[in-house]
C-alpha atoms as a PDB file:
ATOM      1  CA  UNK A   1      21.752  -6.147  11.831  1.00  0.00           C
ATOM      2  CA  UNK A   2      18.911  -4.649  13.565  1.00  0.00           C
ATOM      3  CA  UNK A   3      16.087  -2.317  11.788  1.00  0.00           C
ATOM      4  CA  UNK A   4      13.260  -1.061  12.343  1.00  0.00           C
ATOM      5  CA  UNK A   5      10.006  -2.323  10.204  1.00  0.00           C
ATOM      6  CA  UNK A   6       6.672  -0.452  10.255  1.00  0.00           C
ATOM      7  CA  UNK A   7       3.846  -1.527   8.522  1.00  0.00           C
ATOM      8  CA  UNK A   8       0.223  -1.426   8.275  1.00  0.00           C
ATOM      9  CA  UNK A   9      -2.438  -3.928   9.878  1.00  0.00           C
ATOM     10  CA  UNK A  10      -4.315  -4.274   6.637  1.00  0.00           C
ATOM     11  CA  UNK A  11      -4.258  -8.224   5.863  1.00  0.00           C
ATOM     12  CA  UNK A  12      -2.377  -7.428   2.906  1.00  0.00           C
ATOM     13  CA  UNK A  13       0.513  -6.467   5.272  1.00  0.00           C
ATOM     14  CA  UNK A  14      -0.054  -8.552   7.853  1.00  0.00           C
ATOM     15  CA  UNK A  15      -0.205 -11.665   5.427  1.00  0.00           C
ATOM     16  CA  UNK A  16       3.100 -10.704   3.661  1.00  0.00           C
ATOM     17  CA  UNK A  17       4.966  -9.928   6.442  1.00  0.00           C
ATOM     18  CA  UNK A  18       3.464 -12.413   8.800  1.00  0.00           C
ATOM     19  CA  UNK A  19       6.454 -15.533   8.350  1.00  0.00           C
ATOM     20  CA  UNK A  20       9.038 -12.682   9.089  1.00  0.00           C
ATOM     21  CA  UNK A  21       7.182 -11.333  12.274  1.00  0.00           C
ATOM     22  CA  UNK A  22       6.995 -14.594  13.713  1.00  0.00           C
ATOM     23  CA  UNK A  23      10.136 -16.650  12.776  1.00  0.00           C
ATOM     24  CA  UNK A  24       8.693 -18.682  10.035  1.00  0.00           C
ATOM     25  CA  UNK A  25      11.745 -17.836   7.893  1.00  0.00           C
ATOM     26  CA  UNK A  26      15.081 -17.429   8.284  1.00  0.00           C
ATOM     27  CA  UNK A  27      16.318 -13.612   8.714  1.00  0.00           C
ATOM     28  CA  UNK A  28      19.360 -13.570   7.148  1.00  0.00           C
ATOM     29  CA  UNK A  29      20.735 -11.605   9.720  1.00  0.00           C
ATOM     30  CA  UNK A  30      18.633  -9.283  10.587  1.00  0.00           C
ATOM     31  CA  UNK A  31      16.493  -8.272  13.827  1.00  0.00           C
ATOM     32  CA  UNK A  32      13.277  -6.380  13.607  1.00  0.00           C
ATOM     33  CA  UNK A  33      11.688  -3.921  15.811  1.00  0.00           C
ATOM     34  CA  UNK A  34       8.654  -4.335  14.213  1.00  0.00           C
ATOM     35  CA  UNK A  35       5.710  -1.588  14.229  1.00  0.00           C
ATOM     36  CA  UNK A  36       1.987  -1.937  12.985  1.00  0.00           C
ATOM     37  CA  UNK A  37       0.648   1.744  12.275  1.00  0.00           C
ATOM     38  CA  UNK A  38      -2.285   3.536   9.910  1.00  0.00           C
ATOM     39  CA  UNK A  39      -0.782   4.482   6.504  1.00  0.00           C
ATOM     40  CA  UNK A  40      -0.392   8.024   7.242  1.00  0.00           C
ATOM     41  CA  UNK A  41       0.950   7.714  10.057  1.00  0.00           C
ATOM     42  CA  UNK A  42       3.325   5.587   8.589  1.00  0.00           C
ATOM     43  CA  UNK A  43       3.961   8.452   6.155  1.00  0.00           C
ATOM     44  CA  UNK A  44       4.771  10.306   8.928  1.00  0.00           C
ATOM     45  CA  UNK A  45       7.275   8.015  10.122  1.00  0.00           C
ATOM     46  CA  UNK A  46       9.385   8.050   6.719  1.00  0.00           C
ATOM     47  CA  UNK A  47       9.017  11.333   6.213  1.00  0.00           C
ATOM     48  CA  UNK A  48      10.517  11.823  10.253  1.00  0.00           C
ATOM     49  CA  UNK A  49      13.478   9.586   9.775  1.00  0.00           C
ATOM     50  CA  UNK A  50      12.123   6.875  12.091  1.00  0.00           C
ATOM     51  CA  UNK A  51      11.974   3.776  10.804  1.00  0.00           C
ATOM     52  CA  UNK A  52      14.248   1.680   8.578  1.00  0.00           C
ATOM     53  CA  UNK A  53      11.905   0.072   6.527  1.00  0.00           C
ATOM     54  CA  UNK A  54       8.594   1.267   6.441  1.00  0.00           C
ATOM     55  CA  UNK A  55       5.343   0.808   4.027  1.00  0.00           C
ATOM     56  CA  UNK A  56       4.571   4.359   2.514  1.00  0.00           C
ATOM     57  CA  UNK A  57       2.161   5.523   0.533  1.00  0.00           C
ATOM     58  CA  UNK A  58       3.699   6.050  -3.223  1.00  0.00           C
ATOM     59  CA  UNK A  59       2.360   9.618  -3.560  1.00  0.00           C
ATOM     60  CA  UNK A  60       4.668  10.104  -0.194  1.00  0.00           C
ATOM     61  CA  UNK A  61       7.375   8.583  -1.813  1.00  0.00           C
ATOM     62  CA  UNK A  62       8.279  11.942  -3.825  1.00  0.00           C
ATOM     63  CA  UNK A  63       9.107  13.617  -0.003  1.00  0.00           C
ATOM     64  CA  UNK A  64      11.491  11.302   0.677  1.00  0.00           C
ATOM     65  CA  UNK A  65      13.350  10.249  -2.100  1.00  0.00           C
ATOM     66  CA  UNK A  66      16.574  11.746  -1.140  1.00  0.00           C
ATOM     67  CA  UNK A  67      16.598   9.113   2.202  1.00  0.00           C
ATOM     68  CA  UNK A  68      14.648   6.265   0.946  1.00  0.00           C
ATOM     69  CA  UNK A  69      14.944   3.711  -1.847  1.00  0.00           C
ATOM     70  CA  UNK A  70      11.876   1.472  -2.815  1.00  0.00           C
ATOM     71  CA  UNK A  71      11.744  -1.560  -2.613  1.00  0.00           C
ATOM     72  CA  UNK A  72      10.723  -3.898  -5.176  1.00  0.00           C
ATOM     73  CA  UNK A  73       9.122  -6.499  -2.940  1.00  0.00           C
ATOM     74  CA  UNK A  74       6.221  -6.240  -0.701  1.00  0.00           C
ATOM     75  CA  UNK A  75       4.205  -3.167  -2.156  1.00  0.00           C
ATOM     76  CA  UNK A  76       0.333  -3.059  -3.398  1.00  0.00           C
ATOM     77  CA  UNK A  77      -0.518  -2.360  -7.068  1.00  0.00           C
ATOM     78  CA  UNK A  78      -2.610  -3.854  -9.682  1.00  0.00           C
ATOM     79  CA  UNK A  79      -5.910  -3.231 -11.674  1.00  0.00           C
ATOM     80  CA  UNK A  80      -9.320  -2.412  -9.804  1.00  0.00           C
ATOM     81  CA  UNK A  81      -7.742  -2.030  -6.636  1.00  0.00           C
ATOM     82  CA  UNK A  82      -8.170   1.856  -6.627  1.00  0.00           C
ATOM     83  CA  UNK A  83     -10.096   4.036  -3.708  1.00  0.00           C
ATOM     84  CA  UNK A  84     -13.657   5.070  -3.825  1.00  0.00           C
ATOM     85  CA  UNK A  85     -15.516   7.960  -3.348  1.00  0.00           C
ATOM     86  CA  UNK A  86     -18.140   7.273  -1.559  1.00  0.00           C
ATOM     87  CA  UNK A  87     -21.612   9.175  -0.313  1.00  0.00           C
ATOM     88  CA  UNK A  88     -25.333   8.946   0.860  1.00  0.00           C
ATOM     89  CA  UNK A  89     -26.520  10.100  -1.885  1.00  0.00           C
ATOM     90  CA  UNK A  90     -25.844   8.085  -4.700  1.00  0.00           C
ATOM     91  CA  UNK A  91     -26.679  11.466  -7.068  1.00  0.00           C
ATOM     92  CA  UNK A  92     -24.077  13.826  -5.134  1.00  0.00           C
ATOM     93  CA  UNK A  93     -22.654  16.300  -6.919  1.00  0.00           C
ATOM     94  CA  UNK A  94     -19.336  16.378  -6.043  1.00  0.00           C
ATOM     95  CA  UNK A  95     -18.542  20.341  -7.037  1.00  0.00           C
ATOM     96  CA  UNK A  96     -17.453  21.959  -3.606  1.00  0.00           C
ATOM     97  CA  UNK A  97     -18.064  19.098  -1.837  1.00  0.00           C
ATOM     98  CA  UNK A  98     -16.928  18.819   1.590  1.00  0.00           C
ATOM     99  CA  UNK A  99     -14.770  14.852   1.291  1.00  0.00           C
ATOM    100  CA  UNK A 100     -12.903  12.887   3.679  1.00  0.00           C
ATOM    101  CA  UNK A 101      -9.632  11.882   2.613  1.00  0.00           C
ATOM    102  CA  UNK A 102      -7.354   9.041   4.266  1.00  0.00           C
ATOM    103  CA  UNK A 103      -4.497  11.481   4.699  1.00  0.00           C
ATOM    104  CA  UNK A 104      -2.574  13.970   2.695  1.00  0.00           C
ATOM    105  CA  UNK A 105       0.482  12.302   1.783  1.00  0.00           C
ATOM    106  CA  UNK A 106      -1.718   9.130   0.654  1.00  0.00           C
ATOM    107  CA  UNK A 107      -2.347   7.681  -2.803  1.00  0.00           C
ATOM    108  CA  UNK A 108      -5.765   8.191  -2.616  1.00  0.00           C
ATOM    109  CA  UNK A 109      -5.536  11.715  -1.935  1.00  0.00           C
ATOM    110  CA  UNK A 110      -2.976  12.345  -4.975  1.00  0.00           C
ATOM    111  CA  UNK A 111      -5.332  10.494  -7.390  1.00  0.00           C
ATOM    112  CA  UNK A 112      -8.354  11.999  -6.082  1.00  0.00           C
ATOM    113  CA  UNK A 113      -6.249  15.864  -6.688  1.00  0.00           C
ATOM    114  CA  UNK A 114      -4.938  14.623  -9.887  1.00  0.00           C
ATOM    115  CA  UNK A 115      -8.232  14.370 -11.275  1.00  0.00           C
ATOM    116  CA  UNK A 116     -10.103  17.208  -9.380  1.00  0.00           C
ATOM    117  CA  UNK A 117      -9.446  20.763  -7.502  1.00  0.00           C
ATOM    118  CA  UNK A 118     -12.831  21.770  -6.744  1.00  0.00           C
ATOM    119  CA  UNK A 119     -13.101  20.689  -3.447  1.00  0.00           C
ATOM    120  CA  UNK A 120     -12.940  21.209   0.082  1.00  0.00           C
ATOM    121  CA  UNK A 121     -11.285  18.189   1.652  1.00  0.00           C
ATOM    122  CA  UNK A 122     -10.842  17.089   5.286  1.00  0.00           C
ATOM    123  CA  UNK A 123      -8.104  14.514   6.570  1.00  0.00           C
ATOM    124  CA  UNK A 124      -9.357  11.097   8.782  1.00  0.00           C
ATOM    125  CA  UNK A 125      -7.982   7.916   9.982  1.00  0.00           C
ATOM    126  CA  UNK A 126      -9.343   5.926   7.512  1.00  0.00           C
ATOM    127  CA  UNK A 127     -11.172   3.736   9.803  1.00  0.00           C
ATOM    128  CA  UNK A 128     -13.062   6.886  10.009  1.00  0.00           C
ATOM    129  CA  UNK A 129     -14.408   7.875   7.055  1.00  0.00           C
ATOM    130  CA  UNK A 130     -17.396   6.102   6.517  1.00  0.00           C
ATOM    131  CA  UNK A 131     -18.980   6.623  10.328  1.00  0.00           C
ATOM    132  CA  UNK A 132     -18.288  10.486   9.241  1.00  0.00           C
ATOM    133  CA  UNK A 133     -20.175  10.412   5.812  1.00  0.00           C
ATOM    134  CA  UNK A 134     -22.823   7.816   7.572  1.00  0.00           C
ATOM    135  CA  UNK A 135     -23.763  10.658  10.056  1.00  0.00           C
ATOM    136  CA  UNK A 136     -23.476  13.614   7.960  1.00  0.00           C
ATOM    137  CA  UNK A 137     -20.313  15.340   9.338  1.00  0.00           C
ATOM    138  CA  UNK A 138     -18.856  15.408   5.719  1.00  0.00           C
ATOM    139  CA  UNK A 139     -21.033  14.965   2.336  1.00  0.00           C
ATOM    140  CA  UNK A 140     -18.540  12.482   1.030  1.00  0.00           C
ATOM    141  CA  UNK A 141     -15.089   9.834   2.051  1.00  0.00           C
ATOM    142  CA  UNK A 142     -12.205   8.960  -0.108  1.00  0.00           C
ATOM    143  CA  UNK A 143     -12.555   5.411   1.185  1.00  0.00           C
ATOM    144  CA  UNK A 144      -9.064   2.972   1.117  1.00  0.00           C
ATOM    145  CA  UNK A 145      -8.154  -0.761   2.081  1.00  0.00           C
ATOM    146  CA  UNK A 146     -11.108  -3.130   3.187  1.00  0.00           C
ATOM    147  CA  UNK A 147     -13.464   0.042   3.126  1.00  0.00           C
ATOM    148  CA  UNK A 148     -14.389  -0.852  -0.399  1.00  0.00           C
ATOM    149  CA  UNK A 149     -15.996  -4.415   0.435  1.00  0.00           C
ATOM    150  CA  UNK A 150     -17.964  -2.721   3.970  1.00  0.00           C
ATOM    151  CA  UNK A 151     -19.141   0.625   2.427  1.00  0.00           C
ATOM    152  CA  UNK A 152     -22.455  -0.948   1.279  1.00  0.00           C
ATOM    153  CA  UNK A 153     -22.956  -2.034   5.078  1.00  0.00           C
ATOM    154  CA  UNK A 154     -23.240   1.875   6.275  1.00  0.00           C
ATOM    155  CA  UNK A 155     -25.837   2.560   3.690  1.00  0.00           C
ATOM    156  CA  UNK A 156     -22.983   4.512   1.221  1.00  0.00           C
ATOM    157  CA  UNK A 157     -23.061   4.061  -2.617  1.00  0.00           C
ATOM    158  CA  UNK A 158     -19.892   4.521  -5.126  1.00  0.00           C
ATOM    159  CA  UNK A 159     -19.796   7.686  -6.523  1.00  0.00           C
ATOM    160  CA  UNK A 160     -16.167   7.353  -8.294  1.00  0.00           C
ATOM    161  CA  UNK A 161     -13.801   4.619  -8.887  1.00  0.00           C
ATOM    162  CA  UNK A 162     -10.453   6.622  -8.849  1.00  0.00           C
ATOM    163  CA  UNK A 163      -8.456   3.548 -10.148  1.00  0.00           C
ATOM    164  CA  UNK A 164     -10.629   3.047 -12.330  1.00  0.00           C
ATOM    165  CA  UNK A 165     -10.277   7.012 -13.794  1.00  0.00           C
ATOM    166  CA  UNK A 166      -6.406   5.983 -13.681  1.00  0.00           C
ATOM    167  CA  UNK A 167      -6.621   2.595 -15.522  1.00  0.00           C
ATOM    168  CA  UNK A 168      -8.646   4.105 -18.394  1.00  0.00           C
ATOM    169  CA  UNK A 169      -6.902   7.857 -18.256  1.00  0.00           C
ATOM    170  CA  UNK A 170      -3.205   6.618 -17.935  1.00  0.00           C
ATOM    171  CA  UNK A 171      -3.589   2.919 -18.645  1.00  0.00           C
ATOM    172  CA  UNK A 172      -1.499   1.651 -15.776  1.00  0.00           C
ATOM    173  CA  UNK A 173      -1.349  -0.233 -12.611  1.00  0.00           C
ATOM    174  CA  UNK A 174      -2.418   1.682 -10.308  1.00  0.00           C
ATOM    175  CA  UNK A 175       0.175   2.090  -7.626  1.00  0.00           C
ATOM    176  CA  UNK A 176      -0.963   2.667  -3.886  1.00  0.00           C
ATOM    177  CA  UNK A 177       2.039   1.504  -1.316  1.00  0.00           C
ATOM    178  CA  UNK A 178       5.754   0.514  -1.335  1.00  0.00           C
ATOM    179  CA  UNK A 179       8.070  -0.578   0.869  1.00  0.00           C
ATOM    180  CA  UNK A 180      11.137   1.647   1.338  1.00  0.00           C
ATOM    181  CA  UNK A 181      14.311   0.962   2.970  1.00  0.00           C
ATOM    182  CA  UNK A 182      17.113   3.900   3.998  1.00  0.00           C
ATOM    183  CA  UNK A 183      19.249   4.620   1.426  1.00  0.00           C
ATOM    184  CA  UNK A 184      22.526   4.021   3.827  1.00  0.00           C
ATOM    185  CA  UNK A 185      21.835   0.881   3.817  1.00  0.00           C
ATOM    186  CA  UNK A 186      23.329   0.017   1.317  1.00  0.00           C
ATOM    187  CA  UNK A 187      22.426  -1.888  -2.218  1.00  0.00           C
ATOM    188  CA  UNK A 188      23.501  -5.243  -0.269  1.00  0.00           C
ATOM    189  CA  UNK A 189      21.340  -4.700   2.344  1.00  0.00           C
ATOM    190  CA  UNK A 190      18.478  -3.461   0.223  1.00  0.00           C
ATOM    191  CA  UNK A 191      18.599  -7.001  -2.135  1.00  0.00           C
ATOM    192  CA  UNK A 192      18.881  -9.003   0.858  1.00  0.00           C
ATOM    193  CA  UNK A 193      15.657  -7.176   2.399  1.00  0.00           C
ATOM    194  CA  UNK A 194      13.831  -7.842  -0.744  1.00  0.00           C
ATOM    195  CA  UNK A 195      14.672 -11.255  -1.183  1.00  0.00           C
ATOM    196  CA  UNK A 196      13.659 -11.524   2.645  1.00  0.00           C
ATOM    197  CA  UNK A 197      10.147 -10.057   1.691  1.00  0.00           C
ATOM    198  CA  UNK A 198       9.790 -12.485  -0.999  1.00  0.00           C
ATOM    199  CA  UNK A 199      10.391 -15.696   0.790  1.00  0.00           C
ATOM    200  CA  UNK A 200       8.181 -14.357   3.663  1.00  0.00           C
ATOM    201  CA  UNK A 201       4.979 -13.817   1.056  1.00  0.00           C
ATOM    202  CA  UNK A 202       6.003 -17.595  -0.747  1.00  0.00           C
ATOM    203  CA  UNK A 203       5.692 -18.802   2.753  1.00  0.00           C
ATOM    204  CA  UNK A 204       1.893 -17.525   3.241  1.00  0.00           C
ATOM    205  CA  UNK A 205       0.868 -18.137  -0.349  1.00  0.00           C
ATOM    206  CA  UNK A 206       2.002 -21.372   0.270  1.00  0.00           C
ATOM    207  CA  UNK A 207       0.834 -22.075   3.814  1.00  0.00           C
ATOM    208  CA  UNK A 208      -1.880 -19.388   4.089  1.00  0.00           C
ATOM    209  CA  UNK A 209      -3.248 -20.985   7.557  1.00  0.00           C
ATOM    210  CA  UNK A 210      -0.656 -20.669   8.964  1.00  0.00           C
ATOM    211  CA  UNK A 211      -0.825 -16.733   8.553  1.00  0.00           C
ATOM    212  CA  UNK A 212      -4.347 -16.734   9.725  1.00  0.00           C
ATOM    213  CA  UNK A 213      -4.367 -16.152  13.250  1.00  0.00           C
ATOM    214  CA  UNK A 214      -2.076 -12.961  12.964  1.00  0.00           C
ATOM    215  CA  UNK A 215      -3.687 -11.534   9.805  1.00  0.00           C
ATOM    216  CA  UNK A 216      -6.885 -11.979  12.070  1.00  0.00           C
ATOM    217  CA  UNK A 217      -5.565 -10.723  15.561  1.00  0.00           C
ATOM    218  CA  UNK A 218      -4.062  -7.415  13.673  1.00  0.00           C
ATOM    219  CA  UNK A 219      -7.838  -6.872  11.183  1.00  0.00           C
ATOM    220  CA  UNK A 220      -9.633  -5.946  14.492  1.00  0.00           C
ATOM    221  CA  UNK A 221     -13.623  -7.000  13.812  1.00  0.00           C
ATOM    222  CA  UNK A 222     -12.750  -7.480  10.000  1.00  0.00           C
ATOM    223  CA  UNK A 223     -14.789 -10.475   9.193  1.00  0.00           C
ATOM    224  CA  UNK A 224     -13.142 -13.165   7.959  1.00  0.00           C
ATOM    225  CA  UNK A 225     -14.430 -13.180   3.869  1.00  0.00           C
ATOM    226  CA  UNK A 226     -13.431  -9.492   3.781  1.00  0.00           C
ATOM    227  CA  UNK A 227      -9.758 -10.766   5.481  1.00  0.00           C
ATOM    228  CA  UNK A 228      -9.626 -12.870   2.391  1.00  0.00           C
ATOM    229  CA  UNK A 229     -11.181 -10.786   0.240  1.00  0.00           C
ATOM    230  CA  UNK A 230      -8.806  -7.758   0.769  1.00  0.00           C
ATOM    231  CA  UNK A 231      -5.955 -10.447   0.608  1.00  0.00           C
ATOM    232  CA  UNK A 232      -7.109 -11.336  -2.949  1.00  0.00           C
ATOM    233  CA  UNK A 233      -7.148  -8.169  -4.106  1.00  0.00           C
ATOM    234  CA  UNK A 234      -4.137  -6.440  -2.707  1.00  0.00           C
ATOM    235  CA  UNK A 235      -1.630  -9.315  -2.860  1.00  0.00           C
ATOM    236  CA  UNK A 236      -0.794 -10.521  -6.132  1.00  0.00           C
ATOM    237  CA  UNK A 237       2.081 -10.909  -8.634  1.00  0.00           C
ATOM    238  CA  UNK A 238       3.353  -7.361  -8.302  1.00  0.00           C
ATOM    239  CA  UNK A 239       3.642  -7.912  -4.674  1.00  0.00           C
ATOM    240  CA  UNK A 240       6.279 -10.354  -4.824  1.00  0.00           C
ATOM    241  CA  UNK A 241       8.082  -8.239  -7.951  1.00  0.00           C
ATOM    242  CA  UNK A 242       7.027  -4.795  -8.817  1.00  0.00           C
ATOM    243  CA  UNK A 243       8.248  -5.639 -12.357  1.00  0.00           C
ATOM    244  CA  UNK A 244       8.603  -3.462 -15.439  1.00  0.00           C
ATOM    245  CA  UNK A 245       4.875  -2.886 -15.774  1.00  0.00           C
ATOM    246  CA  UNK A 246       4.590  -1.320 -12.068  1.00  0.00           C
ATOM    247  CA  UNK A 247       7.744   0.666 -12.240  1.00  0.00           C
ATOM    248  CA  UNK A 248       6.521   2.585 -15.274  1.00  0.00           C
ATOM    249  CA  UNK A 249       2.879   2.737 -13.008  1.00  0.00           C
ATOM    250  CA  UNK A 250       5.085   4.473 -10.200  1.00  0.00           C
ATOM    251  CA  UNK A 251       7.203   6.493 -12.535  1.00  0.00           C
ATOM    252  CA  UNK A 252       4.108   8.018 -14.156  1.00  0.00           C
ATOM    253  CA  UNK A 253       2.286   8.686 -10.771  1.00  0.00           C
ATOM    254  CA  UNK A 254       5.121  10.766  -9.400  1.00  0.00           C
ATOM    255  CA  UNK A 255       5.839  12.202 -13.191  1.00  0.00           C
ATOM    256  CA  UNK A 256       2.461  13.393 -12.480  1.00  0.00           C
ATOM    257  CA  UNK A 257       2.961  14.861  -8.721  1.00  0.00           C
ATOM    258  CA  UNK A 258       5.839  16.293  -9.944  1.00  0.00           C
ATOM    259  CA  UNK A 259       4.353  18.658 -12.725  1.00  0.00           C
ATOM    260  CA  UNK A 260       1.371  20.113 -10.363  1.00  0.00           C
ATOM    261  CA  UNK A 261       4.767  20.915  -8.289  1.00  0.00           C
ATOM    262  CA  UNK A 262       3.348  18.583  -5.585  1.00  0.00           C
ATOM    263  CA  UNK A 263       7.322  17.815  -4.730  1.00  0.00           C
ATOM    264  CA  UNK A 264      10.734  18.801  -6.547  1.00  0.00           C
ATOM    265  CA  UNK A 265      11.834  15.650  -9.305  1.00  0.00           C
ATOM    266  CA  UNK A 266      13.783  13.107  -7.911  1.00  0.00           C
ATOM    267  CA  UNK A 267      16.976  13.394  -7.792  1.00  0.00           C
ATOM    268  CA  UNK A 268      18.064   9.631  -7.501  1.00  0.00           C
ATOM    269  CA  UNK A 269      16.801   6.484  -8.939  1.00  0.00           C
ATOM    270  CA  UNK A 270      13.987   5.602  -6.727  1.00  0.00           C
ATOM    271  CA  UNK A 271      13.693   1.692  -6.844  1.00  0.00           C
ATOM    272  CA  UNK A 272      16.203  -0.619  -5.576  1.00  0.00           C
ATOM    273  CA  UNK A 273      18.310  -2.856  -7.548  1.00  0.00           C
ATOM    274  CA  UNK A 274      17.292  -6.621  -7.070  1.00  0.00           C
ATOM    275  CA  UNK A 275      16.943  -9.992  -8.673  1.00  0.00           C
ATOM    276  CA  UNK A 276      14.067 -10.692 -10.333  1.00  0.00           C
ATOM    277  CA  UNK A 277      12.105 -13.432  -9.647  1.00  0.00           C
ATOM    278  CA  UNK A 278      11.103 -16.633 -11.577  1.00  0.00           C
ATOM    279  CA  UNK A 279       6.944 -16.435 -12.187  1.00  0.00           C
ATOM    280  CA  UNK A 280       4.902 -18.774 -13.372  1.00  0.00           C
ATOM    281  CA  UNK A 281       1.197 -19.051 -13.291  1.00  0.00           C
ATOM    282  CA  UNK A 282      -0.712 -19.144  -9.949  1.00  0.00           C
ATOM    283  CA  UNK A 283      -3.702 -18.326  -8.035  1.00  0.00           C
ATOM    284  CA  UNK A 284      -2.365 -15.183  -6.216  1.00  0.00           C
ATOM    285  CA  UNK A 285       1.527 -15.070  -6.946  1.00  0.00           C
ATOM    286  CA  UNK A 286       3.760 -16.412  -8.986  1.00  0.00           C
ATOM    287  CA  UNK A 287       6.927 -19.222  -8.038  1.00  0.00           C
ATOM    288  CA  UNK A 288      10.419 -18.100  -6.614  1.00  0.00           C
ATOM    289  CA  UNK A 289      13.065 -20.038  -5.367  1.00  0.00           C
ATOM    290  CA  UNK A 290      13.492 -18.017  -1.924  1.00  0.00           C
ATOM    291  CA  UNK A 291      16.897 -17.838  -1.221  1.00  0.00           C
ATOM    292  CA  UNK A 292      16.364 -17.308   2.632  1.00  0.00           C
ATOM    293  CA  UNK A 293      15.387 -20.911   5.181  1.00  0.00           C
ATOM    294  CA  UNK A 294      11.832 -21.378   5.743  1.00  0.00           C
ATOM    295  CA  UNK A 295      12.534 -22.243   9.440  1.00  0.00           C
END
């Protein structure tokens, strides 16, 4: 079968989906037109139709429901992995602030409206954010992905920690991407794409060289500690198995969306039925018996 993947070039990505891209595993069966794009634009995709299997942002996920299923593989969530506000002035105040945001449809931006409606935002790549609040253009970023280990660099200081508003406010994971497959695919399809995910991440947490040189060639001038660095902090147990503790995250983020009438409720379940795996202890991720080759 033949599908097409987008997903982002953030090392968290990259590294997870790196043994798939390049024929370290087995497919199962399947062929991939594969696609590396910014999270919104991503976003954009799923919300056009236009890719098979795509990363999303879960605050997206509400707009497409109806066509897409998430996965429960593959996905970023976890504690102190939230976006940052970030500014020049280390004593903004925020009130009317003119802020930068990654993207409407992101998580980022749903936190950041969940918590306040006071000001006047502005959408960027997120690449360029920080250049924007550097120079003045906006008084403040929403800042996402590897941003949070660089922002020091452009002479920006942390004005709010929006995960961290969400840990202590809701007391849950905080959720910020999936990946979603088309609903007419099928549940077969769907558990065979997620076990597919899985053995593809057990492959670079177990051999993480060998993703190196395509995490690297996709992270653009990324320096190699923040590579790792973002790796760390984005790819972890709930990567490899959303589990019971990031569904209820999810359910309560778009519970949320849902009563500020962001998007309708959802009218189908929205995760995917799979396995779960077998975890143990580990560094990053726990152990699963991948049920796909490692090739």
């Amino acid at each position: 079968m033949r599908l097409n993947l987008a997903y982002s070039p953030c090392p968290n990505d990259t590294f997870i989906f790196h043994a798939i891209a390049e024929g370290k595993v087995a497919s199962g069966g399947f062929e991939f037109d594969i696609r590396l794009a910014d999270i919104e634009a991503l976003n954009e995709l799923a919300a056009t139709g236009a890719a098979d299997v795509v990363k999303v942002s879960y605050a997206a996920y509400g707009h497409i429901a109806n066509d897409y299923v998430l996965l429960r593989s593959g996905g970023a969530l976890g504690r102190g992995v939230g976006p940052l506000i970030v500014a020049r002035d280390p004593h903004l105040d925020l009130a009317g602030t003119r802020v930068a945001i990654p993207g409407g449809r992101t998580t980022a931006n749903l936190l950041l409206r969940l918590l306040r409606t006071d000001l006047e935002l502005v959408e960027m790549r997120y690449d360029q954010i920080m250049p924007a609040v550097a120079d003045g253009r906006v008084a403040a970023g929403l800042i996402i992905h590897e941003s949070r280990f660089t922002y020091m660099d452009h002479g920006l200081h942390s004005l709010l920690d929006l995960g961290a508003w969400w840990e202590d406010e809701v007391g849950h994971l905080v959720p910020l991407g999936a990946i979603v497959a088309k609903r007419s695919l099928g549940p077969e399809v769907h558990a065979a794409l997620t076990e597919l995910i899985r053995t593809s991440l057990l492959h670079a947490t177990a051999d993480p060289a060998s993703a190196g040189d395509y995490v690297a060639r996709h992270a653009q001038e990324m320096s190699p500690d923040v590579r790792q660095r973002h790796i760390d902090l984005y790819v972890n147990e709930y990567s490899l198995d959303v589990g019971s503790e990031g569904e209820a995250a999810v359910r309560e983020l778009l519970a949320r969306a849902v009563a500020r009438g962001l998007f309708a409720p959802l009218e189908c379940a929205p995760f995917a039925q799979a396995p779960e795996p077998v975890r143990r202890a580990g560094p990053n991720v726990p152990d699963h018996a991948p049920s796909a080759e490692v090739v």
